[in-house]
Structure formats: C-alpha cells, structure tokens
C-alpha atoms as a PDB file:
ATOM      1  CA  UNK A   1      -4.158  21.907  14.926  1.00  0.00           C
ATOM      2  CA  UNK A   2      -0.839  21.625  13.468  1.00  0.00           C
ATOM      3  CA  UNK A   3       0.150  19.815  10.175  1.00  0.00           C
ATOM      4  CA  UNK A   4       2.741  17.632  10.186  1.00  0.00           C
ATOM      5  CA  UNK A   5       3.220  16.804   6.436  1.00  0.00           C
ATOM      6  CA  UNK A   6       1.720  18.464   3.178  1.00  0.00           C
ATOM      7  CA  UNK A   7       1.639  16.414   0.111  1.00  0.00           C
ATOM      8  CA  UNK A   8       0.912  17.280  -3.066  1.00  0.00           C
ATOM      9  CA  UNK A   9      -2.026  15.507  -4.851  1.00  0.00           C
ATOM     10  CA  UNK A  10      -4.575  15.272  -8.496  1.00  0.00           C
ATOM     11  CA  UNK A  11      -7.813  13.886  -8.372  1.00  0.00           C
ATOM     12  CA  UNK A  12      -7.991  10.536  -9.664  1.00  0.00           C
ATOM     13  CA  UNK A  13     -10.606   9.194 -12.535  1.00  0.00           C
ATOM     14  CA  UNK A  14      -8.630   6.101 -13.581  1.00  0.00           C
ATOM     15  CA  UNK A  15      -9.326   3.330 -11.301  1.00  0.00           C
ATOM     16  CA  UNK A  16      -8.703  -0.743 -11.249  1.00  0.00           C
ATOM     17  CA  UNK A  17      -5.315  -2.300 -11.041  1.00  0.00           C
ATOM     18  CA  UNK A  18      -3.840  -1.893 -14.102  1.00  0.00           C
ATOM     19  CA  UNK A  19      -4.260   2.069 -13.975  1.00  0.00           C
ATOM     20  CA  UNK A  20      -2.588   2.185 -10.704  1.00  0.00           C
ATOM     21  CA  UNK A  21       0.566  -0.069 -12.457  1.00  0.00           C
ATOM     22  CA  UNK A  22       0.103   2.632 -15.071  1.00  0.00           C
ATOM     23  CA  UNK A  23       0.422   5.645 -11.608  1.00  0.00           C
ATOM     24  CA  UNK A  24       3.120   3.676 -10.653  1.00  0.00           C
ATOM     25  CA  UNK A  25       5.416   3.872 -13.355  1.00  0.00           C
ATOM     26  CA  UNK A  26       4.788   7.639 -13.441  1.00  0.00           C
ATOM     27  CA  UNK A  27       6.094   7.630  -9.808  1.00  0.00           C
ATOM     28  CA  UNK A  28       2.505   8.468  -8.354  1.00  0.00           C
ATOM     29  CA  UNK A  29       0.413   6.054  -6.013  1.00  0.00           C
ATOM     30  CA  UNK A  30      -3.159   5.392  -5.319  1.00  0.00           C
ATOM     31  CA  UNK A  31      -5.030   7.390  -2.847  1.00  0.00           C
ATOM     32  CA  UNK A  32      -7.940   8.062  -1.484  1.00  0.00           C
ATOM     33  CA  UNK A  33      -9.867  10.764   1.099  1.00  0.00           C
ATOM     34  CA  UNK A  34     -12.867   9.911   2.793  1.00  0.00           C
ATOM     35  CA  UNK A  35     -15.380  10.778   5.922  1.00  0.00           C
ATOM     36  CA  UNK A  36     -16.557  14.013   7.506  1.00  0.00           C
ATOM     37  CA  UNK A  37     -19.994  13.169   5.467  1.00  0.00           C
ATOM     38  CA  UNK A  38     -18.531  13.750   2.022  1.00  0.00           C
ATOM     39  CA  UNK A  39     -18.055  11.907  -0.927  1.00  0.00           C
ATOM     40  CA  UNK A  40     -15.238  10.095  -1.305  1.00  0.00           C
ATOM     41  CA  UNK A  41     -12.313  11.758  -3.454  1.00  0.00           C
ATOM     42  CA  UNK A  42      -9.579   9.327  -5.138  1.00  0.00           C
ATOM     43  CA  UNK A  43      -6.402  11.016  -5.856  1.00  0.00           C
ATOM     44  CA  UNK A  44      -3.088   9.930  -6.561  1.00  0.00           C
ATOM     45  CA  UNK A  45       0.016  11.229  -4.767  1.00  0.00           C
ATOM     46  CA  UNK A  46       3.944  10.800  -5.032  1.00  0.00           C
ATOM     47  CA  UNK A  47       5.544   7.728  -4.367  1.00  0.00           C
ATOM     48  CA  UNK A  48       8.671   9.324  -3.219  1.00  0.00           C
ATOM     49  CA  UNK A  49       7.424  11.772  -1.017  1.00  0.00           C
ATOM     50  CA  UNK A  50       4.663   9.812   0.553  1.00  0.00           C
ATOM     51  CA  UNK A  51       7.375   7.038   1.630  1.00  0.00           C
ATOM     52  CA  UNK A  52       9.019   9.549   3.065  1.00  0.00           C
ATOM     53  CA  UNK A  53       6.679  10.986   5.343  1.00  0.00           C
ATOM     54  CA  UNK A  54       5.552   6.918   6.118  1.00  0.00           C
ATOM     55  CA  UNK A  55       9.287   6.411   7.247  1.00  0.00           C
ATOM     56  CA  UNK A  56       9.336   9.270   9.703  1.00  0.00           C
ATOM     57  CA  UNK A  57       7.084   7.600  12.070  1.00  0.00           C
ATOM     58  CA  UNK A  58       3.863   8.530  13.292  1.00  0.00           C
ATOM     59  CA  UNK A  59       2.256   8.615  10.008  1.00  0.00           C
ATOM     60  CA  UNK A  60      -1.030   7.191  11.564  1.00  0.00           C
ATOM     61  CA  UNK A  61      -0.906   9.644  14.464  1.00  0.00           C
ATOM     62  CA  UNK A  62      -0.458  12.818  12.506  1.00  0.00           C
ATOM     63  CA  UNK A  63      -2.263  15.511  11.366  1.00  0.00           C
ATOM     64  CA  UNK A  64      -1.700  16.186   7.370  1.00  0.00           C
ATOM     65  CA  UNK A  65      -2.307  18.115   4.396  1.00  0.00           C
ATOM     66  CA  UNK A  66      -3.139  16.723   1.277  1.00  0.00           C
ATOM     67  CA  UNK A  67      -3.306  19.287  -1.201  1.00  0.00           C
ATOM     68  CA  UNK A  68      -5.776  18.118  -4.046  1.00  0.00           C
ATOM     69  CA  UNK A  69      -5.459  20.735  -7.475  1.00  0.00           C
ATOM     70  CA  UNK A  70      -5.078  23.988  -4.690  1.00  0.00           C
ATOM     71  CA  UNK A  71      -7.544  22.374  -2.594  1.00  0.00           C
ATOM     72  CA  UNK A  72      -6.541  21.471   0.594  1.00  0.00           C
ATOM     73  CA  UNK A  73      -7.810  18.597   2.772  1.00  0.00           C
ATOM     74  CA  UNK A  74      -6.598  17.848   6.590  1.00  0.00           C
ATOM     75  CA  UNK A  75      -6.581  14.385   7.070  1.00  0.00           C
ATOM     76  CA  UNK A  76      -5.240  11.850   8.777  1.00  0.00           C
ATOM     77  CA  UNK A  77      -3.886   8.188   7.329  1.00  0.00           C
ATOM     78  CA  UNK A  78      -5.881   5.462   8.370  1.00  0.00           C
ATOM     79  CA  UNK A  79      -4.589   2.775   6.515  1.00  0.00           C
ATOM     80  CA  UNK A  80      -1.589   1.754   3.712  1.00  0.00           C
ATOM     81  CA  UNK A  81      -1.037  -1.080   1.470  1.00  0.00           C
ATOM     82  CA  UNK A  82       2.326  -2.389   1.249  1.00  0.00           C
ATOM     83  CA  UNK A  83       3.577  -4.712  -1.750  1.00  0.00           C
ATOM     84  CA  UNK A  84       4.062  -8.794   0.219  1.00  0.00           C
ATOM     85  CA  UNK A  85       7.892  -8.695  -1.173  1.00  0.00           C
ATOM     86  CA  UNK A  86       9.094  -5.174  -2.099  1.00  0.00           C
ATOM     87  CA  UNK A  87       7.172  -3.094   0.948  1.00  0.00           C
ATOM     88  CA  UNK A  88       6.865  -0.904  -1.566  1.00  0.00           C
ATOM     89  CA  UNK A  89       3.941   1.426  -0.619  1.00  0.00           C
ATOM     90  CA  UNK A  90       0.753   0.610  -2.710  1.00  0.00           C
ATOM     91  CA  UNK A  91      -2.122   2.395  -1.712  1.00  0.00           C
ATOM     92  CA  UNK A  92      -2.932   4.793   1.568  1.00  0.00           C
ATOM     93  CA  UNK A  93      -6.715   5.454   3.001  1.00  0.00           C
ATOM     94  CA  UNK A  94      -6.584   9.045   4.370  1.00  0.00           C
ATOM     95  CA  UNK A  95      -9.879  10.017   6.718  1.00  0.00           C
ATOM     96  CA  UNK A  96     -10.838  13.665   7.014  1.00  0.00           C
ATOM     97  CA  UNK A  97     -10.282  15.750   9.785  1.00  0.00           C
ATOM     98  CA  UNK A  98     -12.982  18.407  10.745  1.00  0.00           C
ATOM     99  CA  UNK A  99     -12.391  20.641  13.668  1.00  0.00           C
ATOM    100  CA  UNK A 100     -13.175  20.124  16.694  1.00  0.00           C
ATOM    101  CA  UNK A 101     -13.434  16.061  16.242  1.00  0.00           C
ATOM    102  CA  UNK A 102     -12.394  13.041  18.116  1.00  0.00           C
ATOM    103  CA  UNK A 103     -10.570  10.153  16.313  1.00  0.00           C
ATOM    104  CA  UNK A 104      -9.874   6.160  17.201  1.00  0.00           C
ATOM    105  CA  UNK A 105      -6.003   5.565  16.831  1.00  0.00           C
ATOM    106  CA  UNK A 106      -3.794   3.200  17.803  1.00  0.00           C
ATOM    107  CA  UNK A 107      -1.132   5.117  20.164  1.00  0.00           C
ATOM    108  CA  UNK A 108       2.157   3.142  20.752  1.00  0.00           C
ATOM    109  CA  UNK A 109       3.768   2.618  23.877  1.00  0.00           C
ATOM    110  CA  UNK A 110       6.878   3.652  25.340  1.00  0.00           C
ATOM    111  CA  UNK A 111       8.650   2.228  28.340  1.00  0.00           C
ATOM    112  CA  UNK A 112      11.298   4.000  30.149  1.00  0.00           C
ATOM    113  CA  UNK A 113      14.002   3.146  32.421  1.00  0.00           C
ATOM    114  CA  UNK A 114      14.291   0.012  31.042  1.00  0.00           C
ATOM    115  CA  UNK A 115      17.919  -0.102  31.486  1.00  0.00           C
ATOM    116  CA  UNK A 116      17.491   0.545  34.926  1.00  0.00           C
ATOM    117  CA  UNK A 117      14.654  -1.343  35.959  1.00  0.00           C
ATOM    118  CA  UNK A 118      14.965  -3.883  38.844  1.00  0.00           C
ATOM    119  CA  UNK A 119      13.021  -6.438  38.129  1.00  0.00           C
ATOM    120  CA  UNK A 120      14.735  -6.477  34.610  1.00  0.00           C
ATOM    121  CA  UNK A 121      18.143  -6.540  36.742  1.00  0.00           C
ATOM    122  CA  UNK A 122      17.448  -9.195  38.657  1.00  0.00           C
ATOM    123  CA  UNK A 123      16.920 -11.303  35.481  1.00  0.00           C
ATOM    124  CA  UNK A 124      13.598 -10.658  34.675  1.00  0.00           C
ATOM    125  CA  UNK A 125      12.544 -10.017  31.368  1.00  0.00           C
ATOM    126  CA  UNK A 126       9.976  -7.222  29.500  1.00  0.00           C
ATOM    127  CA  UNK A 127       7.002  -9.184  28.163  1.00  0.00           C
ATOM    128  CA  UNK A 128       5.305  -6.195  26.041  1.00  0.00           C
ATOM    129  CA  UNK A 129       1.625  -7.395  25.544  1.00  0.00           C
ATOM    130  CA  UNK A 130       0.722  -4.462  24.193  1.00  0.00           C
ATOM    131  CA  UNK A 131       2.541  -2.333  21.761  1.00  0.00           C
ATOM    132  CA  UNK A 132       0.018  -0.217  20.905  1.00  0.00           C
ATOM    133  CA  UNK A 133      -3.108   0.929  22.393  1.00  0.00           C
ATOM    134  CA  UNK A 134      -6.691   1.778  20.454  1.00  0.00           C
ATOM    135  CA  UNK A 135      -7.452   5.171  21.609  1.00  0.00           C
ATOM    136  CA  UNK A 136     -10.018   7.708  21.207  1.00  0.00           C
ATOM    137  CA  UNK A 137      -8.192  11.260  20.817  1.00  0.00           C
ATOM    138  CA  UNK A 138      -9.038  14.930  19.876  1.00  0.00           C
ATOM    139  CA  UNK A 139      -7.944  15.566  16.675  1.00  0.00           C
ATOM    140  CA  UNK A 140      -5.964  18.445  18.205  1.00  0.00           C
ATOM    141  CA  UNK A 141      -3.749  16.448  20.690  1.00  0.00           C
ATOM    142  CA  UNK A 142      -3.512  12.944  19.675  1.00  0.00           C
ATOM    143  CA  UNK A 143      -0.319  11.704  21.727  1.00  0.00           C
ATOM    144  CA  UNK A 144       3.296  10.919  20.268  1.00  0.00           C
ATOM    145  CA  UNK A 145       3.043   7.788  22.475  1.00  0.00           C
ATOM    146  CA  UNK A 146       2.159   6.280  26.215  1.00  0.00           C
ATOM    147  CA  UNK A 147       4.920   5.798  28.534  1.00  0.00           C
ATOM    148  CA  UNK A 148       5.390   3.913  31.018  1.00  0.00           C
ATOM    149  CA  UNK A 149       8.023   4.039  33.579  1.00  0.00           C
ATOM    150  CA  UNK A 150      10.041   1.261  34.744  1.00  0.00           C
ATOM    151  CA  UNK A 151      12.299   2.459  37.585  1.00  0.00           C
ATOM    152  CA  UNK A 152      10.276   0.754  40.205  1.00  0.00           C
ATOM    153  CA  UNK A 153       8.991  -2.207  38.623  1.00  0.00           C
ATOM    154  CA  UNK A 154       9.940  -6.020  40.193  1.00  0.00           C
ATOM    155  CA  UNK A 155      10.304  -9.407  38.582  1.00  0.00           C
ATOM    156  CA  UNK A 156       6.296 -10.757  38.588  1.00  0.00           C
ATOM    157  CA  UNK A 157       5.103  -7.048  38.363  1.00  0.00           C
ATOM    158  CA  UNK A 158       1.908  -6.405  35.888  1.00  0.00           C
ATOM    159  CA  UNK A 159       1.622  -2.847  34.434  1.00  0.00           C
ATOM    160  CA  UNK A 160      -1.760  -1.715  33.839  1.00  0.00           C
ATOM    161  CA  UNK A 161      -3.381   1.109  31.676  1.00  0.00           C
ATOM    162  CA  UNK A 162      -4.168   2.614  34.936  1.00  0.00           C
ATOM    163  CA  UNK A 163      -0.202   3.274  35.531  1.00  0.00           C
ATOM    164  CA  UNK A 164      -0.539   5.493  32.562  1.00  0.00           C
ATOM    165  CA  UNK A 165      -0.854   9.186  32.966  1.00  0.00           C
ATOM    166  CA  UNK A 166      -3.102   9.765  29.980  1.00  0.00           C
ATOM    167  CA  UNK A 167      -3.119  13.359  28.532  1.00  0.00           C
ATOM    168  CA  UNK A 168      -6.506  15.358  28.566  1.00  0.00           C
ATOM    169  CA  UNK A 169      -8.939  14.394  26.877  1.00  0.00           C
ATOM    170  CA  UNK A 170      -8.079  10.932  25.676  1.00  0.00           C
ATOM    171  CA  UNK A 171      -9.348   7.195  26.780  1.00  0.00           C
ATOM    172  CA  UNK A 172      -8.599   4.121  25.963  1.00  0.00           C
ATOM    173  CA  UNK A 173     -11.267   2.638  23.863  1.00  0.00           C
ATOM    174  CA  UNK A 174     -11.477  -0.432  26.042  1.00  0.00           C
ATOM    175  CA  UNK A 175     -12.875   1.066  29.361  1.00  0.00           C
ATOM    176  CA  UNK A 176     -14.650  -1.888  31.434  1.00  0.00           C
ATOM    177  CA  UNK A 177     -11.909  -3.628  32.518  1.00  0.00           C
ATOM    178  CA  UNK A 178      -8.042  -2.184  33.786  1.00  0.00           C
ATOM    179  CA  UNK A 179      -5.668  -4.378  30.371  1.00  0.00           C
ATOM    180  CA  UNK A 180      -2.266  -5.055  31.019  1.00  0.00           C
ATOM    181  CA  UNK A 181       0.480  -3.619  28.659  1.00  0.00           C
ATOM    182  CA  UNK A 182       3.045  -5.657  30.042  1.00  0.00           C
ATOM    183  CA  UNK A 183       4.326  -8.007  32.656  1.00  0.00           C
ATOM    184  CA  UNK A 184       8.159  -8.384  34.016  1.00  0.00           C
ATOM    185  CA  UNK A 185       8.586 -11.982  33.584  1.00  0.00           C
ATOM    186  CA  UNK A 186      10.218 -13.502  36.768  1.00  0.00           C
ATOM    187  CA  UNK A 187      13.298 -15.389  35.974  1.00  0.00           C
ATOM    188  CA  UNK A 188      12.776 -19.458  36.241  1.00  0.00           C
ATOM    189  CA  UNK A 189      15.261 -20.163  38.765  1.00  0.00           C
ATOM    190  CA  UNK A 190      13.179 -17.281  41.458  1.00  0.00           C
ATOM    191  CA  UNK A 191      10.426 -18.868  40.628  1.00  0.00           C
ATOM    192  CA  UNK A 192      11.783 -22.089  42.100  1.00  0.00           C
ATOM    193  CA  UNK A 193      12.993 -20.403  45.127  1.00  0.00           C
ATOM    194  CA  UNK A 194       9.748 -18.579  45.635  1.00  0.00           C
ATOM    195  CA  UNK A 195       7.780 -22.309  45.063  1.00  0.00           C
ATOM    196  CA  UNK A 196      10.245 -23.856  47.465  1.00  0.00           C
ATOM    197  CA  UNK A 197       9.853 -21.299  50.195  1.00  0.00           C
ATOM    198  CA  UNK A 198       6.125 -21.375  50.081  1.00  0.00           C
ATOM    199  CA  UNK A 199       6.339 -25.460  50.133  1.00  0.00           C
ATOM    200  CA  UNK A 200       8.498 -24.996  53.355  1.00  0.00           C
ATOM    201  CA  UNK A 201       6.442 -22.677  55.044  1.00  0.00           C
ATOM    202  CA  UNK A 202       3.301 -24.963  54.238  1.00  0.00           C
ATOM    203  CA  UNK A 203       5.005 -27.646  55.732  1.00  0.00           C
ATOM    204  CA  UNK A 204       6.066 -25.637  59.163  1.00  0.00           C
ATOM    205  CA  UNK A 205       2.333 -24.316  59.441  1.00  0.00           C
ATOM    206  CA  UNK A 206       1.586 -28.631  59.390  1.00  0.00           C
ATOM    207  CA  UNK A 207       3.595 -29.531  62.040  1.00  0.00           C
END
C-alpha cells in the first residue's frame, strides 16, 4: 500500500503539558503511535509540516509514514487535537498499520450532478444527513470518498447507502438496516399542491 505523506519524527520522553508548551516553542508537536499489539511510542513531530499534510485533506483516510530516529512506522491518523481559538494543531493519535489489515474510518461523501439535479431544479433543496460514513476498509484501498449521483433524483427522493456502489471489499459498519445519506427536500409550496390534490381526490372517491 502506498504512502501518502512521510514525516519526520524523535521519540518522546518528556510528557505533561508544560513539556509539550516547551515542543511547541521548538516548532515540534505531540504525538503518539499506537496498536498492532505494541507498546505505545510517543514522539514528537513538526508543527509545520504536519499542518500541512492535515490541510491537504484526507489526513484520516491515508496511509503514512512516520519516520521515528530511521525507524519507520505506517500508520494511519486517528485522531488530532486542535487549540478552541487558534486551530492550531495540538496533538495527533496515529494507529499502526500492519499488512494485510482492515480499518474503521469515517469515508466522506460526495454528491454529483448537483447542479443538474431535478428535484434540486424544481426548488428542492439537498438535505445531507450524512457527511460522512463509518466504514470498515482494507488498509490497502480505503476510498477517497462515496458518491452519489444526483442526475435522476426528484423533490421528496431519499438516497440510501444501498444507491452507493461501494468498492471491494468495504461495508458500512452499520449493516442491519439500509441509512439514508440524504433526502431532496420538496419545496413548501409542492407540498401544498400535492396535499391539495390528494384532499380533492379523497373528496371525488366520497361522492
């Protein structure tokens, strides 16, 4: 599997916070590696470079390299601490990746053809329940992203995880029941018509 990152990383013996105001101030951050049955390894890594590779998207999708002292780890980020005001980057949880092996990831979702779409055009409107979608991947292909395509959906429509054309080998994590993703929000004023009409033909079957 392919690496889409490599950052450069020391193993870490100072912990608490004021050591990691102390890494700051150098310009390095708080890390640390865990899983595939091993003990965990703290390390610190560079602020500018890490926020970087966060800003580039996918950073919780993609395969990296952390290289600790020569030794490298592949790994994958599984969580990241942001400061409440400066969204600074504070901290990052990276989870080790062993070949072969399946991971749980939140995959976001795409829709396409919005612009197009006729239930959008006829003044309905893209209610996105679901941005993302907890998956379990191989390690190996974990997916960009889900799309889903709009050219044929109508005001009302619901679009299901089953309209998804998953790629091999992955599953949604929730698998007893078919979620929604998102719904095409009829426009107010067809909803009227549509009550109205109903309320008319009610009335025709009474007489």
């Amino acid at each position: 599997m392919a690496a889409s990152y490599e950052l450069k990383a020391s193993a870490r013996d100072r912990v608490g916070k004021g050591a990691a105001r102390a890494l700051r101030r150098e310009g390095l951050l708080p890390a640390v590696i865990y899983g595939d049955k091993k003990q965990a390894l703290p390390i610190t890594i560079p602020v500018k470079e890490t926020t970087i590779t966060l800003h580039k998207g996918g950073f919780l999708t993609h395969i990296g390299i952390i290289d600790v002292d020569g030794e490298k780890h592949q790994v994958i980020a599984k969580d990241f601490q942001l400061h409440p005001v400066r969204d600074d980057v504070m901290h990052v949880d990276f989870l080790r990746v062993a070949k072969g092996s399946t991971l749980t990831v939140e995959v976001p979702v795409h829709f396409l053809n919005e612009e197009t779409c006729p239930g959008i055009k006829k003044g309905g409107v893209l209610n996105i329940v679901r941005h993302t979608v907890e998956m379990t991947v191989p390690a190996d292909n974990i997916p960009e992203a889900l799309e889903i395509d709009l050219a044929k959906a109508q005001p009302g429509d619901s679009l299901h995880i089953s309209a998804v054309k998953l790629p091999e080998g992955c599953q949604p994590t929730i698998t007893d029941r078919d979620f929604t993703i998102a719904t095409i929000a009829a426009p107010a004023g067809m909803k009227e018509t549509d009550d109205e009409a109903e309320a008319e033909e009610g009335e025709g079957e009474a007489e």
